[in-house]
N, C-alpha and C. Protein backbone atom coordinates (compact mmCIF):
# COMPACT_ATOMS: atom_id res chain seq x y z
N UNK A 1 -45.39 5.89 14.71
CA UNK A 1 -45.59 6.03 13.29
C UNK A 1 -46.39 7.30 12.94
N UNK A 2 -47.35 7.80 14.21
CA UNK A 2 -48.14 8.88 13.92
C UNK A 2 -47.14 10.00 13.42
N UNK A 3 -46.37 10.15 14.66
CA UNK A 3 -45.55 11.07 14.44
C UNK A 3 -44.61 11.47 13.28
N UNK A 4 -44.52 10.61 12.65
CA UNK A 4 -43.41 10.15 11.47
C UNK A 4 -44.10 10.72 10.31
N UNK A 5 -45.91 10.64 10.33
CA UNK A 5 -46.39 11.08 9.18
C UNK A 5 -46.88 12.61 9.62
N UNK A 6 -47.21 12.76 11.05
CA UNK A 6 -47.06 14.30 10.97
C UNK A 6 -45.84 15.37 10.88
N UNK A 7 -44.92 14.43 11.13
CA UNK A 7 -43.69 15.60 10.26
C UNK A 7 -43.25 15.85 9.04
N UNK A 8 -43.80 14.49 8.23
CA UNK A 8 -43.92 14.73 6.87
C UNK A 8 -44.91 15.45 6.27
N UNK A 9 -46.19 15.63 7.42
CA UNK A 9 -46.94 16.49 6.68
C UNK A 9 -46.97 18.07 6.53
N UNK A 10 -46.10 18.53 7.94
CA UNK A 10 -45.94 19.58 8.05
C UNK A 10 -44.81 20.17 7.46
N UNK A 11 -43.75 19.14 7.04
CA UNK A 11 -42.52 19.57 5.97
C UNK A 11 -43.16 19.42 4.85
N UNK A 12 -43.86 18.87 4.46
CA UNK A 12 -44.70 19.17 3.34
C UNK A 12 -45.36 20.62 3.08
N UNK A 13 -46.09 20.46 4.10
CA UNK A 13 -46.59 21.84 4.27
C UNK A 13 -45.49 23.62 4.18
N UNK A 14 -44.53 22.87 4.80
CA UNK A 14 -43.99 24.13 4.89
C UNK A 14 -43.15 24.10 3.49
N UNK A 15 -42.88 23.44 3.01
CA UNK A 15 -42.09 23.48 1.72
C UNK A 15 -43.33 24.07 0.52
N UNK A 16 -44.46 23.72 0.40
CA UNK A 16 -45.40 24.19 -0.40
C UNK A 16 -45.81 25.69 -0.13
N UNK A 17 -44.96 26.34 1.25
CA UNK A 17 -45.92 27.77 1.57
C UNK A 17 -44.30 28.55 1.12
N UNK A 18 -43.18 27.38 1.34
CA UNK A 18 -41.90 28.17 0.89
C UNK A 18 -42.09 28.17 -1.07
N UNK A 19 -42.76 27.38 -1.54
CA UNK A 19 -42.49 27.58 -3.01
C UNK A 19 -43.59 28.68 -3.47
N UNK A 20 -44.72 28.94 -2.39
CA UNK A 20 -45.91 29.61 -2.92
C UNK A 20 -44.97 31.33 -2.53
N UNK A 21 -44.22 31.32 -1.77
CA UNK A 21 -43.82 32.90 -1.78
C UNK A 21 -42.52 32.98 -2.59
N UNK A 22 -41.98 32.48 -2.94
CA UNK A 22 -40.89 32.15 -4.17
C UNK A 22 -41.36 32.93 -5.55
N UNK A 23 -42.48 32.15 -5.71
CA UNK A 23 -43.08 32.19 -6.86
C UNK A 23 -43.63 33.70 -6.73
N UNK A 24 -44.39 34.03 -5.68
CA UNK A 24 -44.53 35.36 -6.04
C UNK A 24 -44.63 36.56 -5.35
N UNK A 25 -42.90 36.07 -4.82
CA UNK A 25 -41.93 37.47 -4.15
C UNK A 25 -41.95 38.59 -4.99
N UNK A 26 -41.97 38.77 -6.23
CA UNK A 26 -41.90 39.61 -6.99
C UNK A 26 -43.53 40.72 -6.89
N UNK A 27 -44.41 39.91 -7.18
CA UNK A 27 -45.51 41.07 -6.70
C UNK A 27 -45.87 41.28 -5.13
N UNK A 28 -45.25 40.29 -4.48
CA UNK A 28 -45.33 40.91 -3.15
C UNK A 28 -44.39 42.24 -2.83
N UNK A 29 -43.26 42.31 -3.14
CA UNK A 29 -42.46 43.14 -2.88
C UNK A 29 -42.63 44.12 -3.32
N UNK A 30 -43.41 44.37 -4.72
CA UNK A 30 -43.42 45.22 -5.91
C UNK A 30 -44.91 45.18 -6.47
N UNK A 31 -45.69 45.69 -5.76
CA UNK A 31 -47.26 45.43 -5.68
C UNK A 31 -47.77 46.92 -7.42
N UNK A 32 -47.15 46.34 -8.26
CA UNK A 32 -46.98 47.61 -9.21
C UNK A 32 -48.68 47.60 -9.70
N UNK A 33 -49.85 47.47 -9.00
CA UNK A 33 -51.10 47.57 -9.20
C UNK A 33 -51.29 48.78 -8.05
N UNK A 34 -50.67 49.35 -7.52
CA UNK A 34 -50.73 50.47 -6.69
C UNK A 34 -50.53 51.89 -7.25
N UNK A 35 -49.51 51.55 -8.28
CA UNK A 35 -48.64 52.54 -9.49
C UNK A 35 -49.40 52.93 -10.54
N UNK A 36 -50.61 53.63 -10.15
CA UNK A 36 -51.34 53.97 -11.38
C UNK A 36 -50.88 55.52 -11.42
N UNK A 37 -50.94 56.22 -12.55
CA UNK A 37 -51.53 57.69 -13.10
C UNK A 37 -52.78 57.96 -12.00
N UNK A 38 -51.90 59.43 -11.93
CA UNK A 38 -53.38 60.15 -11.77
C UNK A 38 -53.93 61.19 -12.18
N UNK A 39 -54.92 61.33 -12.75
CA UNK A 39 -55.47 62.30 -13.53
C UNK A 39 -55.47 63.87 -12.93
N UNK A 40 -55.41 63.30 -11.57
CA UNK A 40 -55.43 65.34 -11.19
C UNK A 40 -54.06 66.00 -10.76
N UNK A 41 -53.47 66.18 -11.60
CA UNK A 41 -51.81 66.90 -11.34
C UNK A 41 -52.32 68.23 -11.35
N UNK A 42 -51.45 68.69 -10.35
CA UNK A 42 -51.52 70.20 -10.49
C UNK A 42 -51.32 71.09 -11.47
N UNK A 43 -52.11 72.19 -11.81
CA UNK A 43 -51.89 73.09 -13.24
C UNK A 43 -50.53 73.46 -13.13
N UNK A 44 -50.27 73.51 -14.33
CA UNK A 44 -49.27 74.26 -14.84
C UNK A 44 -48.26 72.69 -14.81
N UNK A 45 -48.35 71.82 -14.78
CA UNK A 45 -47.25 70.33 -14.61
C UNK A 45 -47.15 69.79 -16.01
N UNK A 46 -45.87 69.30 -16.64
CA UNK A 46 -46.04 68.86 -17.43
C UNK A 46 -45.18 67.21 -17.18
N UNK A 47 -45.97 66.21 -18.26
CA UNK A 47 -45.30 64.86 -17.96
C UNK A 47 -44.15 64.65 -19.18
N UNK A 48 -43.20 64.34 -18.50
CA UNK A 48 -42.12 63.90 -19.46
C UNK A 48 -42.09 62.48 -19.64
N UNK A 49 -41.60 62.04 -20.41
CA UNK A 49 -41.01 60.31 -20.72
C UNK A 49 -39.78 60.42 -21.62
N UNK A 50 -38.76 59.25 -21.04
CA UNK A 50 -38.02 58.81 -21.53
C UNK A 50 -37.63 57.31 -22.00
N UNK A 51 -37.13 56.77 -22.72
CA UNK A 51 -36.80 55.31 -23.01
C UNK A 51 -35.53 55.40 -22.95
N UNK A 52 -35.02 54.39 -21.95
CA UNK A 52 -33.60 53.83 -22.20
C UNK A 52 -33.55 52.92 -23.09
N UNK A 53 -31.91 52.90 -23.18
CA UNK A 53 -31.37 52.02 -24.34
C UNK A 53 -31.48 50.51 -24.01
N UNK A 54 -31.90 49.83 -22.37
CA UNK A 54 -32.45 48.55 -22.22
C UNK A 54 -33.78 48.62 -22.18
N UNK A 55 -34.60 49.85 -22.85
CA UNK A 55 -36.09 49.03 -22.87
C UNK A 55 -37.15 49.47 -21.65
N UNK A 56 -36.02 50.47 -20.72
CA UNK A 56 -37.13 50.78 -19.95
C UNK A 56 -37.81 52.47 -19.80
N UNK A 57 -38.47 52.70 -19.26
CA UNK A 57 -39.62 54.02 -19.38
C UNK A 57 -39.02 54.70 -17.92
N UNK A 58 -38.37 55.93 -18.24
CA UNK A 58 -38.35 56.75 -17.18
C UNK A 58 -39.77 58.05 -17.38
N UNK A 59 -40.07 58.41 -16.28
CA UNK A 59 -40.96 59.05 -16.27
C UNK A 59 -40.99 60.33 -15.27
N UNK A 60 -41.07 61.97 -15.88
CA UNK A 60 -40.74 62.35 -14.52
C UNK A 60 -42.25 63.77 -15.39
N UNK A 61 -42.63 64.55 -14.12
CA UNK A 61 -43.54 65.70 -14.06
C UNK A 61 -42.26 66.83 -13.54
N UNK A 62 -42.98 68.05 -14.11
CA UNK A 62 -42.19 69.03 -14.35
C UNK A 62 -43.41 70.01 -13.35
N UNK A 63 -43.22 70.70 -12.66
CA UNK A 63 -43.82 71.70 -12.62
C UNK A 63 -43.23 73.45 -12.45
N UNK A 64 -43.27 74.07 -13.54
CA UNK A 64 -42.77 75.50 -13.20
C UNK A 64 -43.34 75.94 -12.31
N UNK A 65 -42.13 77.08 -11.54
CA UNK A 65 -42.41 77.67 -10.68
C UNK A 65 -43.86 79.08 -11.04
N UNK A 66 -44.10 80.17 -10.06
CA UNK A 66 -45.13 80.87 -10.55
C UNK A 66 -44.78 81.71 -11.98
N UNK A 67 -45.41 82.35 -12.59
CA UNK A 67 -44.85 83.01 -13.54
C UNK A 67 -44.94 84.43 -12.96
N UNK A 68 -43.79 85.40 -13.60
CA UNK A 68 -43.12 86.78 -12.77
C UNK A 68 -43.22 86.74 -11.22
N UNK A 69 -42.38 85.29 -10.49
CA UNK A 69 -42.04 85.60 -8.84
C UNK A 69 -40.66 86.42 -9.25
N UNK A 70 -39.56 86.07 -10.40
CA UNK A 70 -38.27 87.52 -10.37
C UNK A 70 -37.73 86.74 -9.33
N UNK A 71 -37.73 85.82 -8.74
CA UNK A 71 -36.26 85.33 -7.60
C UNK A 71 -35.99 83.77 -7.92
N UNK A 72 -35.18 83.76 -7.50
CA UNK A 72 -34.19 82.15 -7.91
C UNK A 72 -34.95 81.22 -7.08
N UNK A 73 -35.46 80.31 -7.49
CA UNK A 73 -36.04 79.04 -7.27
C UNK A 73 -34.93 77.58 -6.49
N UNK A 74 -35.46 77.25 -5.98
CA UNK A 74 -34.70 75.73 -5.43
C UNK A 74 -35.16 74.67 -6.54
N UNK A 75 -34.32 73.87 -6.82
CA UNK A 75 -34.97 72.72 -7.61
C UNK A 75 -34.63 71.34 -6.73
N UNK A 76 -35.85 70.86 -6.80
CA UNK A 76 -35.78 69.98 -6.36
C UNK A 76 -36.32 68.63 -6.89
N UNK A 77 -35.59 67.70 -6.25
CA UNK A 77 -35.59 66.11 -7.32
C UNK A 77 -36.10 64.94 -6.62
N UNK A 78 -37.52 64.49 -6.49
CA UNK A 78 -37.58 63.52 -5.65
C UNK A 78 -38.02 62.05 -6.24
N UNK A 79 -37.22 61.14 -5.55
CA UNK A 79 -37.99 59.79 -6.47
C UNK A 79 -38.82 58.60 -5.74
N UNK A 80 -39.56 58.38 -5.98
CA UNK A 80 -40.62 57.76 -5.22
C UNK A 80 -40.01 56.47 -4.68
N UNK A 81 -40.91 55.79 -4.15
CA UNK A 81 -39.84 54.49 -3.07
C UNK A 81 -41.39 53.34 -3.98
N UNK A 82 -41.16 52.06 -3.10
CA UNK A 82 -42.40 51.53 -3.51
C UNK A 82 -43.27 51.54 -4.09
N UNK A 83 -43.82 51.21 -5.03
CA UNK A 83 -45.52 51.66 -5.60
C UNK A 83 -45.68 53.23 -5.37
N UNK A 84 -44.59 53.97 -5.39
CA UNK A 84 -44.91 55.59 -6.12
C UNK A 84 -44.51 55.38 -7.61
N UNK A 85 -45.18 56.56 -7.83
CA UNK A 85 -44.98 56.88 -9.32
C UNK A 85 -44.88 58.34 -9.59
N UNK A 86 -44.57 59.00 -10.53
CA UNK A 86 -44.24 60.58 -10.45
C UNK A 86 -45.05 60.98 -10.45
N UNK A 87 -46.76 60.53 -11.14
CA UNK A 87 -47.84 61.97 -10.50
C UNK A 87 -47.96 61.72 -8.99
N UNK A 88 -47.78 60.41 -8.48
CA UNK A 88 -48.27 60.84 -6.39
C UNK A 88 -47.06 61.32 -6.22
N UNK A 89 -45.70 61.45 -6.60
CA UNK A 89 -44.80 62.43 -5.97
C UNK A 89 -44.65 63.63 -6.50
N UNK A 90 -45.34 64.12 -7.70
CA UNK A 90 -45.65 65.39 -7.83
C UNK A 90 -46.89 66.23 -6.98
N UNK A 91 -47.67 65.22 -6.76
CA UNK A 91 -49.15 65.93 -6.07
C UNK A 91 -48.44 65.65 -4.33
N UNK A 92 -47.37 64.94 -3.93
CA UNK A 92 -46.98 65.02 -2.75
C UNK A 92 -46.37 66.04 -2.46
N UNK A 93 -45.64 66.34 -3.18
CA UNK A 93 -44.40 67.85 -3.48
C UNK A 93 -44.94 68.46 -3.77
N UNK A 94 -46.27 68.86 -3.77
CA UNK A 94 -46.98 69.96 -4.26
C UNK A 94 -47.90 70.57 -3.31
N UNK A 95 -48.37 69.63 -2.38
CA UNK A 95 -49.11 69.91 -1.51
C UNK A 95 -47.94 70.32 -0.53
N UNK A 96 -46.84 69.85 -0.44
CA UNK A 96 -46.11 70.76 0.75
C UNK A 96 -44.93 71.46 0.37
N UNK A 97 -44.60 71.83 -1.04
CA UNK A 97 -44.09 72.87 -1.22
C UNK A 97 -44.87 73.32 -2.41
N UNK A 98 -45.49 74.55 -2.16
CA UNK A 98 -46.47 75.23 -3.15
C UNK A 98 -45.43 76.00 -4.27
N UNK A 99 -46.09 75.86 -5.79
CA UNK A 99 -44.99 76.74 -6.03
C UNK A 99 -44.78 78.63 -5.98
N UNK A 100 -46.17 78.43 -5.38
CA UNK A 100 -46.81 80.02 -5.43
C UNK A 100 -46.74 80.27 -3.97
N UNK A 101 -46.33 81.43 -3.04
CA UNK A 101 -46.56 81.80 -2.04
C UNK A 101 -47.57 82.55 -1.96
N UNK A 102 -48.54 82.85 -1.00
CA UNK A 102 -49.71 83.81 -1.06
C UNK A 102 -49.18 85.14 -0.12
């Protein structure tokens, strides 16, 4: 009989740890308290925003290249994965492609 109530307790158990990550797969997966602004973007960056037509906020940083380099630029487009947001992938893209050569 012991046995009978320790498997009910541990299917118990495991059914209460299966509804506790159910419930909140969503901020586990998507920890969007990581996704803050950050105040120190590199000079010369500017922040754009957009609204789509369902309601949601695209968001991207601009940064021009130097002013009078006179040669054709690469553009490049990067979009963050997880808990990035466009200022840590602007200050990431910035620290390893400068837009100024020395």
């Amino acid at each position: 009989m012991w046995l009978v109530k320790l498997l009910l307790a541990l299917a118990a158990a495991y059914a209460a740890l299966a509804l506790l990550a159910y419930a909140a797969q969503t901020s586990l997966l998507f920890p969007t308290s990581l996704a803050r602004g950050s105040p120190r973007l590199p000079s010369g960056a500017e922040r754009v925003a957009c609204d789509t037509p369902d309601g949601e906020r695209l968001q991207r940083i601009r940064i021009s290249p130097a002013a009078g380099s006179g040669r054709q630029r690469t553009i490049v487009f990067a979009f963050g994965g997880n808990a990035w947001n466009a200022d840590d992938m602007a200050i990431y893209l910035h620290e390893r492609l400068p837009t100024r050569r020395s």
